[in-house]
C-alpha atoms as a PDB file:
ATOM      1  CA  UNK A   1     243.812  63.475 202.492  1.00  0.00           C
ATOM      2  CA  UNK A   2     240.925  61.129 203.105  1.00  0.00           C
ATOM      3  CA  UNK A   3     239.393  58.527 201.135  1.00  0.00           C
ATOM      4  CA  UNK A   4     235.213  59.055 200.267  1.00  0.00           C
ATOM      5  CA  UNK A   5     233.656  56.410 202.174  1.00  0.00           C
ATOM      6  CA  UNK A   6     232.899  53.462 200.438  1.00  0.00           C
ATOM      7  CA  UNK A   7     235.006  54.717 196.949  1.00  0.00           C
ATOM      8  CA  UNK A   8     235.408  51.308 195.259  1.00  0.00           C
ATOM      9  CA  UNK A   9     238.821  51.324 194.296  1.00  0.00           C
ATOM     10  CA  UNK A  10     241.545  49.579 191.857  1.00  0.00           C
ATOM     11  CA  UNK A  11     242.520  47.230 194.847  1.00  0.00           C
ATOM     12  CA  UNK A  12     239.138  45.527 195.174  1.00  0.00           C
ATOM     13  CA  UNK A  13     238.627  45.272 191.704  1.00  0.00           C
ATOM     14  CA  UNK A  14     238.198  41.971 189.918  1.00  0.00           C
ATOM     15  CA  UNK A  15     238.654  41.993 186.007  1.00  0.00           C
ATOM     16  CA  UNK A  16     240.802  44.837 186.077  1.00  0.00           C
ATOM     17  CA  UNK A  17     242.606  44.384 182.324  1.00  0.00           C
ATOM     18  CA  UNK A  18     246.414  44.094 183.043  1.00  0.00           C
ATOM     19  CA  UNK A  19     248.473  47.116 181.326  1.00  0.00           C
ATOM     20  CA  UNK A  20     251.243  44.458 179.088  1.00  0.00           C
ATOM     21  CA  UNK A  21     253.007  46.096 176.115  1.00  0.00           C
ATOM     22  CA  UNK A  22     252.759  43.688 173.077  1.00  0.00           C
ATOM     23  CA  UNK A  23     256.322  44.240 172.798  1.00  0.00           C
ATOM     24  CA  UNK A  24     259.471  42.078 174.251  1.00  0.00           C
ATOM     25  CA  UNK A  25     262.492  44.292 175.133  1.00  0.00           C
ATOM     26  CA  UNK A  26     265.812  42.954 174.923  1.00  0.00           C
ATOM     27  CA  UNK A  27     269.354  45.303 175.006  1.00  0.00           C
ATOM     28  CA  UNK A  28     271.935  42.368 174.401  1.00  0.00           C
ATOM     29  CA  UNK A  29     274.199  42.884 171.567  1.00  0.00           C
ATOM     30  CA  UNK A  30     273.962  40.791 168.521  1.00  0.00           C
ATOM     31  CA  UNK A  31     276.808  42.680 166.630  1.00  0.00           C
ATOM     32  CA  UNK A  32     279.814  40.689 165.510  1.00  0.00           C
ATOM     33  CA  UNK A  33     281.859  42.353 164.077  1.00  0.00           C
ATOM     34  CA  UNK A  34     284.941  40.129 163.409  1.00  0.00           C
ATOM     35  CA  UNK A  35     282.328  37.603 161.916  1.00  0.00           C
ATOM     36  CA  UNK A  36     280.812  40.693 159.881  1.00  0.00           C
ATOM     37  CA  UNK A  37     284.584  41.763 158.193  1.00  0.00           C
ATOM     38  CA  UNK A  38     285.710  38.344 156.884  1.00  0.00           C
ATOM     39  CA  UNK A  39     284.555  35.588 154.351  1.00  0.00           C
ATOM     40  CA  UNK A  40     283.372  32.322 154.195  1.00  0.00           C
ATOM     41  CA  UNK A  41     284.501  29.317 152.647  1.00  0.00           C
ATOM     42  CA  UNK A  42     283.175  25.797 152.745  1.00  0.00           C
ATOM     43  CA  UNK A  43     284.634  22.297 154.653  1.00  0.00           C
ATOM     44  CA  UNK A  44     283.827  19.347 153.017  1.00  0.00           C
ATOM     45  CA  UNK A  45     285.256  17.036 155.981  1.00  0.00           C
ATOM     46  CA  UNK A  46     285.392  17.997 159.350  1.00  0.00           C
ATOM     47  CA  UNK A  47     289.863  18.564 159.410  1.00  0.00           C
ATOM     48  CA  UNK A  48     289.823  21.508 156.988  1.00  0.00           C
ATOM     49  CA  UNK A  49     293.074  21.899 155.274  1.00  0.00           C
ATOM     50  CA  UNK A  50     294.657  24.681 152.682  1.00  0.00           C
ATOM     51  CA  UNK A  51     297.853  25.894 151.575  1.00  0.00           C
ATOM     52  CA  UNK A  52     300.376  29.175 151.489  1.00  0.00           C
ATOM     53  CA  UNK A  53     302.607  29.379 149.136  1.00  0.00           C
ATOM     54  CA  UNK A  54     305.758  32.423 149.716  1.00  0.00           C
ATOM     55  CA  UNK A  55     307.838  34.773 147.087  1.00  0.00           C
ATOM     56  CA  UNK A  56     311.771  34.044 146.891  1.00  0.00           C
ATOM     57  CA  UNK A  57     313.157  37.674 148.760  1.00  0.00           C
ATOM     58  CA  UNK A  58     313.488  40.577 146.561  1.00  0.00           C
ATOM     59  CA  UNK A  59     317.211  40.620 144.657  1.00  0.00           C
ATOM     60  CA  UNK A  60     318.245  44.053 143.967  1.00  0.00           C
ATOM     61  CA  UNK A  61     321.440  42.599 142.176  1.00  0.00           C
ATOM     62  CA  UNK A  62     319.245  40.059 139.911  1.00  0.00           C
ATOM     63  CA  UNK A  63     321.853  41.365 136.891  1.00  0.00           C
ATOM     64  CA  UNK A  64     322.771  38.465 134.659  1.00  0.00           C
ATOM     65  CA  UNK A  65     325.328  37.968 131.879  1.00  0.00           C
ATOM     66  CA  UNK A  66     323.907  37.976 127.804  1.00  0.00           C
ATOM     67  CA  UNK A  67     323.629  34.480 126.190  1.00  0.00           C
ATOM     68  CA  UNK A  68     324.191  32.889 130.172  1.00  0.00           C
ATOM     69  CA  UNK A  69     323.629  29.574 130.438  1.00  0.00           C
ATOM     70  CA  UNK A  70     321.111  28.749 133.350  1.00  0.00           C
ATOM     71  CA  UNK A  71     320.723  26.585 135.898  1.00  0.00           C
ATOM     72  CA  UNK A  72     317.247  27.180 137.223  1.00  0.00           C
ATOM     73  CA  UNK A  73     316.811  27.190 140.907  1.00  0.00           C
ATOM     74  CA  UNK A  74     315.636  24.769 143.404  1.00  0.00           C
ATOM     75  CA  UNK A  75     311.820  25.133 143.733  1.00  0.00           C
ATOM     76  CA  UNK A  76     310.068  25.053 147.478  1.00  0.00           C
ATOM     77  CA  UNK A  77     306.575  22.777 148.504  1.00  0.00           C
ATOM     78  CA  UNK A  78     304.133  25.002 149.785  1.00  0.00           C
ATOM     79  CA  UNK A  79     302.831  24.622 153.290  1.00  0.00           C
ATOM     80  CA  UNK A  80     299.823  22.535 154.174  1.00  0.00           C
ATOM     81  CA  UNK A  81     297.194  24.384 157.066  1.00  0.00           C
ATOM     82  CA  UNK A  82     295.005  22.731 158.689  1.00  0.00           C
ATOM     83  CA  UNK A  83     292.037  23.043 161.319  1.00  0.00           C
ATOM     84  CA  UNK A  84     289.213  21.614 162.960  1.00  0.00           C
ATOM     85  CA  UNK A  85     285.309  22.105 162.625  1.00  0.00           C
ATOM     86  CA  UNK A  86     283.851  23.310 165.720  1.00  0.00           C
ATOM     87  CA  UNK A  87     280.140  21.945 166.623  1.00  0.00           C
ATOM     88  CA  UNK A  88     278.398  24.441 168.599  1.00  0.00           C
ATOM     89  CA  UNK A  89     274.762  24.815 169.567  1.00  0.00           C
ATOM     90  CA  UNK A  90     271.840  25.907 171.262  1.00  0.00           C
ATOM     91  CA  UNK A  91     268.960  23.818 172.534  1.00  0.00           C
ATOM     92  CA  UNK A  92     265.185  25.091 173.606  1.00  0.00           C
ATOM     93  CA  UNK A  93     261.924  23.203 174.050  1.00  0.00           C
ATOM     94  CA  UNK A  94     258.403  24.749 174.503  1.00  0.00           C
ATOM     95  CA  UNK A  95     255.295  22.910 175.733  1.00  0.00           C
ATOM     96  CA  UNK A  96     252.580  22.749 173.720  1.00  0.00           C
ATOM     97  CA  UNK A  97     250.180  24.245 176.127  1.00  0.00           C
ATOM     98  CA  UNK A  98     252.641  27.353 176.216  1.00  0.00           C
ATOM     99  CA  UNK A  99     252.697  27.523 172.436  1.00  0.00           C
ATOM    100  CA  UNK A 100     248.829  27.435 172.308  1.00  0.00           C
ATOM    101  CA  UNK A 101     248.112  30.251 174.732  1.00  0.00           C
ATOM    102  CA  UNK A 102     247.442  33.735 173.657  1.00  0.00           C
ATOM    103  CA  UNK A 103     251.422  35.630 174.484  1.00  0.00           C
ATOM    104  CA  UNK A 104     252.153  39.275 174.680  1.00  0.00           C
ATOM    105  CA  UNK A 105     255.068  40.498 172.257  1.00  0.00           C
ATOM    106  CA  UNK A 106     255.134  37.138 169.764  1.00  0.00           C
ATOM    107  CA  UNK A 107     253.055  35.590 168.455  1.00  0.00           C
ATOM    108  CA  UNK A 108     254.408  31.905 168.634  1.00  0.00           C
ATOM    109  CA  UNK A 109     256.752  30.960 171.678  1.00  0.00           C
ATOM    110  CA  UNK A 110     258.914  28.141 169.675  1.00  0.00           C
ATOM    111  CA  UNK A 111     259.404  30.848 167.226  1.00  0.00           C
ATOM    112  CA  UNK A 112     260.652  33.368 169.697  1.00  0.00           C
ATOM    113  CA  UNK A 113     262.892  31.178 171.051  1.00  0.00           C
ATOM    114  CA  UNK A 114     264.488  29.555 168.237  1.00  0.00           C
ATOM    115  CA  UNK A 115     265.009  32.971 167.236  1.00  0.00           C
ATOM    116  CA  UNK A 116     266.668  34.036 170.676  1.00  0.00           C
ATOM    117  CA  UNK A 117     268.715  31.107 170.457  1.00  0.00           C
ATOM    118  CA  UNK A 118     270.069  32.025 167.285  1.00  0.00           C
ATOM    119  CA  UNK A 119     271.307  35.507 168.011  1.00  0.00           C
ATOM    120  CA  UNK A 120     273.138  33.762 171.278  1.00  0.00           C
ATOM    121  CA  UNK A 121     274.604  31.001 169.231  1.00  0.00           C
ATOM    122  CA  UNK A 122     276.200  34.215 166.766  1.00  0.00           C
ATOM    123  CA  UNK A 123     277.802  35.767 169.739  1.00  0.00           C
ATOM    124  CA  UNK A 124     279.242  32.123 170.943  1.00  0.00           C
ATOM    125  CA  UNK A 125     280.635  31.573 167.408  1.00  0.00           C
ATOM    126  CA  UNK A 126     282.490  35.276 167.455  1.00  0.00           C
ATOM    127  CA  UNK A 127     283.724  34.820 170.817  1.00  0.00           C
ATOM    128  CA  UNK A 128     285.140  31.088 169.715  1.00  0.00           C
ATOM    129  CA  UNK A 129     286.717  32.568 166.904  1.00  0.00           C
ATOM    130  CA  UNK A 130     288.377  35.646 168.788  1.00  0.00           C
ATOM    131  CA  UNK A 131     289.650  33.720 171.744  1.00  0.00           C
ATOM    132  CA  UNK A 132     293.093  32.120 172.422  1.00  0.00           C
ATOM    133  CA  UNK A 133     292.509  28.435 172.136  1.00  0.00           C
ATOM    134  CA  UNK A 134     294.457  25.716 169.851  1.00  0.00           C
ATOM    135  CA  UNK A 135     292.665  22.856 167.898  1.00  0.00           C
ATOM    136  CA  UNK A 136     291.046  19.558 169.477  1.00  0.00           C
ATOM    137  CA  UNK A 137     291.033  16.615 166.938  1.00  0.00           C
ATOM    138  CA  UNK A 138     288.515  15.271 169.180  1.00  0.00           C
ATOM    139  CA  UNK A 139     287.195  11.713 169.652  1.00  0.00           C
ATOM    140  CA  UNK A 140     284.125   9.954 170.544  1.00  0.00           C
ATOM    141  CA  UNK A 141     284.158  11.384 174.114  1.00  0.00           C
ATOM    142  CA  UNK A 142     286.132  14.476 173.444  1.00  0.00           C
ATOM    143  CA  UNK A 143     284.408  17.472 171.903  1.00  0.00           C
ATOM    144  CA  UNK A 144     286.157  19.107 168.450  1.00  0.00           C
ATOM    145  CA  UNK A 145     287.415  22.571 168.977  1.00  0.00           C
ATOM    146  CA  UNK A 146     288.810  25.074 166.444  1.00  0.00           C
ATOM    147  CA  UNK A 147     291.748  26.914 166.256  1.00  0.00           C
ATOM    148  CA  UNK A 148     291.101  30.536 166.757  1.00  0.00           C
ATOM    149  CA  UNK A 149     292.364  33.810 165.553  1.00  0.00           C
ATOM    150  CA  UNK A 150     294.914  34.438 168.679  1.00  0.00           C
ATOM    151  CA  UNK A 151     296.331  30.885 168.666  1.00  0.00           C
ATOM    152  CA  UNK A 152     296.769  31.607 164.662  1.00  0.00           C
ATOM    153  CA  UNK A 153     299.126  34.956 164.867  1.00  0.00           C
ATOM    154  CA  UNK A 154     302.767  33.733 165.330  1.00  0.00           C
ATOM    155  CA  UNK A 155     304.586  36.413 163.005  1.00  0.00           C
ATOM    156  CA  UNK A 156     304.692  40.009 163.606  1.00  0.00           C
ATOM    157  CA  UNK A 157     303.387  39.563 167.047  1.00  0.00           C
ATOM    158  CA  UNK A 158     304.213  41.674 170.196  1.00  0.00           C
ATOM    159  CA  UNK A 159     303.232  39.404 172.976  1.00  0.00           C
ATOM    160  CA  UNK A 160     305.513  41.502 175.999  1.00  0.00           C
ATOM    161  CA  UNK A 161     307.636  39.618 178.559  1.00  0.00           C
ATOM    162  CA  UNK A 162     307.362  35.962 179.150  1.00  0.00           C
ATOM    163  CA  UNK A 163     305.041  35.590 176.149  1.00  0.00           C
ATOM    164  CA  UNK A 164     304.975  33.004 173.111  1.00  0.00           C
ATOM    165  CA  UNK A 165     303.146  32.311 170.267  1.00  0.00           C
ATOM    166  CA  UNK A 166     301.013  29.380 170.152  1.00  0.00           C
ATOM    167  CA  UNK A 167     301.128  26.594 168.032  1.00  0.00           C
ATOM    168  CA  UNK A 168     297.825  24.596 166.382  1.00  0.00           C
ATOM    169  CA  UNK A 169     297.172  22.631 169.470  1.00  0.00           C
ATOM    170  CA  UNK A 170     297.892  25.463 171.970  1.00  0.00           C
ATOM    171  CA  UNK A 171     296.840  29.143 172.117  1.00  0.00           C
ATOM    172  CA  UNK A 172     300.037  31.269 172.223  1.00  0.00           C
ATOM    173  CA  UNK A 173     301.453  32.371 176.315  1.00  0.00           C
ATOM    174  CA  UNK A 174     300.134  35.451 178.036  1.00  0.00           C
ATOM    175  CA  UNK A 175     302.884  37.963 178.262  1.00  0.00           C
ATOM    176  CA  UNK A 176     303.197  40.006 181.514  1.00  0.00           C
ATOM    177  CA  UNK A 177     300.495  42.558 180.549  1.00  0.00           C
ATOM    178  CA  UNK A 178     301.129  46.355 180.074  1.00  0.00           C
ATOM    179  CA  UNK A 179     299.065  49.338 179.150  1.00  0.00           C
ATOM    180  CA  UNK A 180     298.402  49.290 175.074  1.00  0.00           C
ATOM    181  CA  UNK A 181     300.765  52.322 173.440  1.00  0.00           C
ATOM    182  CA  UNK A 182     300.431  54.070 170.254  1.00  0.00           C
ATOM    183  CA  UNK A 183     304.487  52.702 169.897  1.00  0.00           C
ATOM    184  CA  UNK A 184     303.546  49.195 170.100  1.00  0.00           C
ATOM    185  CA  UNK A 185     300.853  49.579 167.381  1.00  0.00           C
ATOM    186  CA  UNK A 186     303.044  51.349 165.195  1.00  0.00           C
ATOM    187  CA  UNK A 187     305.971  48.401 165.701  1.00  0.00           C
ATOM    188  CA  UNK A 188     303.665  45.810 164.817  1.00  0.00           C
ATOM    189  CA  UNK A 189     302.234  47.562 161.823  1.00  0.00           C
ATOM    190  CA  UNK A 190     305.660  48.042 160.383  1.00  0.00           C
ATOM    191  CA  UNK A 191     306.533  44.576 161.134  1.00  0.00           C
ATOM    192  CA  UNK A 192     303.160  43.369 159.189  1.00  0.00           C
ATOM    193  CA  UNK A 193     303.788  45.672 156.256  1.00  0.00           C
ATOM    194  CA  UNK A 194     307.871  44.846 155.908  1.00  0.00           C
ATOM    195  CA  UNK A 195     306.520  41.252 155.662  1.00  0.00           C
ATOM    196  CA  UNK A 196     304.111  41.675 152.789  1.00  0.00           C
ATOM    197  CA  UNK A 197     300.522  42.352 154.526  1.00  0.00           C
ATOM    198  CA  UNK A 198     298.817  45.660 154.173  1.00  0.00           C
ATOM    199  CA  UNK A 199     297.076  45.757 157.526  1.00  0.00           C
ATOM    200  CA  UNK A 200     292.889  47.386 157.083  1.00  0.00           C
ATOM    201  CA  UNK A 201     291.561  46.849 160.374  1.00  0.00           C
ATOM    202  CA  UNK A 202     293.024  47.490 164.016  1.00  0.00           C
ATOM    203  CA  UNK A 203     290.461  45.099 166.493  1.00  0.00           C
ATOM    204  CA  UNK A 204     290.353  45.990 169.950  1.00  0.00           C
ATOM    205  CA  UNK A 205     287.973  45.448 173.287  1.00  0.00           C
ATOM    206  CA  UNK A 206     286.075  48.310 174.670  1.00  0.00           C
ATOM    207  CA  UNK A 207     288.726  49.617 176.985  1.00  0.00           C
ATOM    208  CA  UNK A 208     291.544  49.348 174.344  1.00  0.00           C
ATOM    209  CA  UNK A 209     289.264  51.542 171.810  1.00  0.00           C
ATOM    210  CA  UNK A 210     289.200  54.072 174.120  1.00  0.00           C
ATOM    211  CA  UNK A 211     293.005  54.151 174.296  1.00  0.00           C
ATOM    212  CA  UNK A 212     293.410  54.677 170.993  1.00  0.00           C
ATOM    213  CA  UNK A 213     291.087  57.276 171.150  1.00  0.00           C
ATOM    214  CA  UNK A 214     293.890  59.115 173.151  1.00  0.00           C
ATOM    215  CA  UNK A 215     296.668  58.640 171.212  1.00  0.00           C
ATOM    216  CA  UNK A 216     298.297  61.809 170.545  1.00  0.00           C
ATOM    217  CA  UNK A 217     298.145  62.007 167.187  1.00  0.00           C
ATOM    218  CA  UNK A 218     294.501  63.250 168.535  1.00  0.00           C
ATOM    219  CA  UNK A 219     296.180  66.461 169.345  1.00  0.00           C
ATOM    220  CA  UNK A 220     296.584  67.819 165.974  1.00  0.00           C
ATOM    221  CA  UNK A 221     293.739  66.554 164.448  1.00  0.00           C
ATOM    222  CA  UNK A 222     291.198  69.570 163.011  1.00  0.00           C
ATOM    223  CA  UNK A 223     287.374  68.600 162.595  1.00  0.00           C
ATOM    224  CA  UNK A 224     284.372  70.704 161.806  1.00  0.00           C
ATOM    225  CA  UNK A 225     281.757  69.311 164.352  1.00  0.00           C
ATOM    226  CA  UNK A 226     278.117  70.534 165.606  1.00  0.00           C
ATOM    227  CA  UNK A 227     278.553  73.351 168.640  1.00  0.00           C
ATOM    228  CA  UNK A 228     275.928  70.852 170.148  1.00  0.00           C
ATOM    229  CA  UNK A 229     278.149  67.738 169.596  1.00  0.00           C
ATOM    230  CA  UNK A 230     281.712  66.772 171.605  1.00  0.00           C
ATOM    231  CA  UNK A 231     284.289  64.363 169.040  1.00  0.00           C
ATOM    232  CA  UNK A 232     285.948  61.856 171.019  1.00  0.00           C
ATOM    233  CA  UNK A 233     286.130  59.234 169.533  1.00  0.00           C
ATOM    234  CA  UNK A 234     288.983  58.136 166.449  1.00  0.00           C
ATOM    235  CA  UNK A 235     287.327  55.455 163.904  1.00  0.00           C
ATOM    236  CA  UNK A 236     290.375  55.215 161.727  1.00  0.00           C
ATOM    237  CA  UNK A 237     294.637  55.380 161.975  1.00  0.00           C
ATOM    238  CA  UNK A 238     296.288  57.145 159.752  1.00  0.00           C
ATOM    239  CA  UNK A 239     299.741  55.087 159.785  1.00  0.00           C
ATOM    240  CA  UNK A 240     303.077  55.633 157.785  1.00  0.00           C
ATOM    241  CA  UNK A 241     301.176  52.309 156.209  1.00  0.00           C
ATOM    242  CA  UNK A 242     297.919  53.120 155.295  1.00  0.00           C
ATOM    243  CA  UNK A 243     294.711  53.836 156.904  1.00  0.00           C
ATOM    244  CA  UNK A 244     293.585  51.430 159.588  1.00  0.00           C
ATOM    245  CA  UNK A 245     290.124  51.123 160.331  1.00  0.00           C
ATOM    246  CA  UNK A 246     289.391  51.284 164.413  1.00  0.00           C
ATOM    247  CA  UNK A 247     286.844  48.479 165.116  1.00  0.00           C
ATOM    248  CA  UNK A 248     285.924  47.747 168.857  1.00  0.00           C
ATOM    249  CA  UNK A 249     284.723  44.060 169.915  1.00  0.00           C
ATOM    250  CA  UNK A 250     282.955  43.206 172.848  1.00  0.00           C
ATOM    251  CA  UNK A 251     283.276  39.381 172.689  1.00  0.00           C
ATOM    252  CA  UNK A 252     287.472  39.276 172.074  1.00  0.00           C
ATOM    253  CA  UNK A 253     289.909  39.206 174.652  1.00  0.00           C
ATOM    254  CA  UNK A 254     290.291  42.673 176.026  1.00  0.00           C
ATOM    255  CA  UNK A 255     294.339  41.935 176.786  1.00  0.00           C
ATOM    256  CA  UNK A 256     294.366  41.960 173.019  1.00  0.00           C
ATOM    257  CA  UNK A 257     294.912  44.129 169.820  1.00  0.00           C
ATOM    258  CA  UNK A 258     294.421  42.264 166.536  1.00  0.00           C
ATOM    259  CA  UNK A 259     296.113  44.285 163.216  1.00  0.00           C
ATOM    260  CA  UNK A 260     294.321  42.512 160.448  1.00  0.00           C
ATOM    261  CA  UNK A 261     293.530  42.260 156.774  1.00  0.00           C
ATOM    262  CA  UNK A 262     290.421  40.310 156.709  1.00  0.00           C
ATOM    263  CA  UNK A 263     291.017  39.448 153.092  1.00  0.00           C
ATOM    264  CA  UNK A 264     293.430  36.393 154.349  1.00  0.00           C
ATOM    265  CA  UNK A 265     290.758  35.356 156.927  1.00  0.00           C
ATOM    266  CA  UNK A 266     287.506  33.149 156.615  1.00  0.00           C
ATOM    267  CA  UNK A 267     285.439  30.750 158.337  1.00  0.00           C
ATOM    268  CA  UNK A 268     284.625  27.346 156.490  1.00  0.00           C
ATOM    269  CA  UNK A 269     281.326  25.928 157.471  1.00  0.00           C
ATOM    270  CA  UNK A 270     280.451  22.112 157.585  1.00  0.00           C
ATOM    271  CA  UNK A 271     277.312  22.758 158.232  1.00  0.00           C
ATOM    272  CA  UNK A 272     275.753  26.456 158.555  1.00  0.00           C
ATOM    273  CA  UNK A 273     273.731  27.148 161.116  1.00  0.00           C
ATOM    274  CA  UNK A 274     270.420  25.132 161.314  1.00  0.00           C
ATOM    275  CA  UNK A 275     267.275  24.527 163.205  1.00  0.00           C
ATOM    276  CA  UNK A 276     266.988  21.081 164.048  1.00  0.00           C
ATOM    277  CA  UNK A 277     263.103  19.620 165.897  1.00  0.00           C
ATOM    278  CA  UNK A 278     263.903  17.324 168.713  1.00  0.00           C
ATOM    279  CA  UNK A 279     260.809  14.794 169.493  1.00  0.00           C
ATOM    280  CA  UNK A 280     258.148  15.678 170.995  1.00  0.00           C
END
C-alpha cells in the first residue's frame, strides 16, 4: 500500500475534536450486604450501651401441689452491653479552576467526588463491621474503634484448633484453618437453634459461597432450568432448622462463616453519614 502524495492526514491535523464519552465508568462494588440485612438504632453518647435479659431453662416436671404455699424464686439482673462509636471518613478537595472547567461525564467535579467518596466510605463501614477487631475506648491521641461482628460471636461458635472467642477489647483467636464442610455448618446451626436463635442468613466470602454450592445435598436437588442456562449456584439451605438464606460478602473475612439472624443485630449511629466543607 502507498500513501497519495501529499494526502493530509489525521496526524497533521490541528483541531481535530477528541472522541471522549460523556460518561465515567467505574466497576467497583458498592453492595453491602451485611449493612443491607440489619437495622439501625441510634447512640446518644459515643459508649453505646443495652441490655439482654435470658428465660429460666424449660422444667418438664414444673408439677406443683393444690393450695401450695410459695416461695417465689430468686430473680436474675440482666446483662449490661456495651460498645464504642467508630469515626470514620473520607476527605476530597477540588480547585476551583477544576470545578469551573467544562468536564466530560459530570457535570460538577466536587459533586463527583463527594459522591465517590461516599460509596468508598459504605464499603469501609461494612468491612469495619465484618472484621475481627475488639473495642478502643480511645483518648485524645488514640482513635475510637468498634467492636465488630466476629469479636461479638462467643456462643455457638466453631473456631477449630487453637482458637478462642474474643472478648470486647479483643477479636476472638484464629483457629488452625481447615476447608469449610457442610458438617460444621450443620453443628453450628444446631448449636444456635438448641440455644434459642432461629438462624435466617448463612454469610460467607466468595470462595466459601462456592463451597456451599457443592455441598452434596446438591446431588438430589431437581430444578426446571432453560436448555440455554447451567444452575450452579445454591441461594438458600434447607436445614433440619429452617431455611437459611446463602448471602456472599466480598468485604468479610474469607476464613469466616457467619450463621445469623439479623433481627438481633443493628448499627447505632452518632452521627449518620455527612458531608462536611473544609475552608477554602
Amino acid at each position: 500500500m502507498v500513501k497519495v502524495t501529499n494526502a493530509f492526514d489525521s496526524y497533521s491535523a490541528i483541531g481535530n475534536k477528541e472522541d471522549l464519552q460523556d460518561v465515567i465508568y467505574n466497576i467497583d462494588p458498592t453492595d453491602c450486604p451485611f449493612m443491607s440485612m440489619i437495622g439501625t438504632s441510634k447512640a446518644t453518647a459515643v459508649k453505646h450501651e443495652w441490655q439482654t435479659d435470658t428465660l429460666a431453662a424449660a422444667d418438664g416436671a414444673n408439677a406443683q401441689l393444690e393450695g401450695d404455699d410459695i416461695t417465689p424464686a430468686a430473680s436474675t439482673a440482666t446483662t449490661r452491653l456495651d460498645n464504642y462509636c467508630q469515626i470514620s471518613r473520607r476527605e476530597a478537595a477540588v480547585t476551583g479552576t477544576q470545578e469551573a472547567v467544562k468536564k466530560a461525564g459530570r457535570g460538577s467535579e466536587k459533586g463527583y467526588q463527594i459522591a465517590k467518596r461516599g460509596k468508598e466510605l459504605k464499603r469501609d463501614m461494612e468491612t469495619v463491621l465484618t472484621q475481627n477487631q475488639g473495642y478502643v475506648a480511645g483518648n485524645a491521641t488514640t482513635a475510637r474503634k468498634t467492636r465488630s461482628l466476629e469479636s461479638w460471636i462467643t456462643t455457638n461458635d466453631s473456631r477449630g484448633a487453637i482458637g478462642a472467642d474474643g472478648t470486647p477489647t479483643t477479636g476472638a483467636t484464629d483457629g488452625t484453618q481447615r476447608p469449610f464442610t457442610e458438617a460444621l455448618l450443620k453443628t453450628v446451626i444446631q448449636a444456635a437453634y438448641t440455644s434459642g436463635a432461629n438462624p435466617k442468613v448463612l454469610m460467607v466470602g466468595p470462595f466459601n459461597k462456592g463451597v456451599v454450592s457443592g455441598f452434596t445435598g446438591r446431588s438430589s436437588a431437581r430444578q426446571n432450568i432453560g436448555a440455554d442456562k447451567i444452575q450452579a449456584a445454591a441461594h438458600l439451605y434447607a436445614s433440619d432448622f429452617g431455611d437459611i438464606k446463602v448471602v456472599p460478602n466480598r468485604f468479610q473475612r474469607e476464613r469466616t462463616a457467619f450463621v445469623l439472624d439479623p433481627e438481633y443485630v443493628s448499627v447505632a449511629y452518632l452521627r449518620r453519614i455527612h458531608k462536611k466543607d473544609l475552608a477554602t
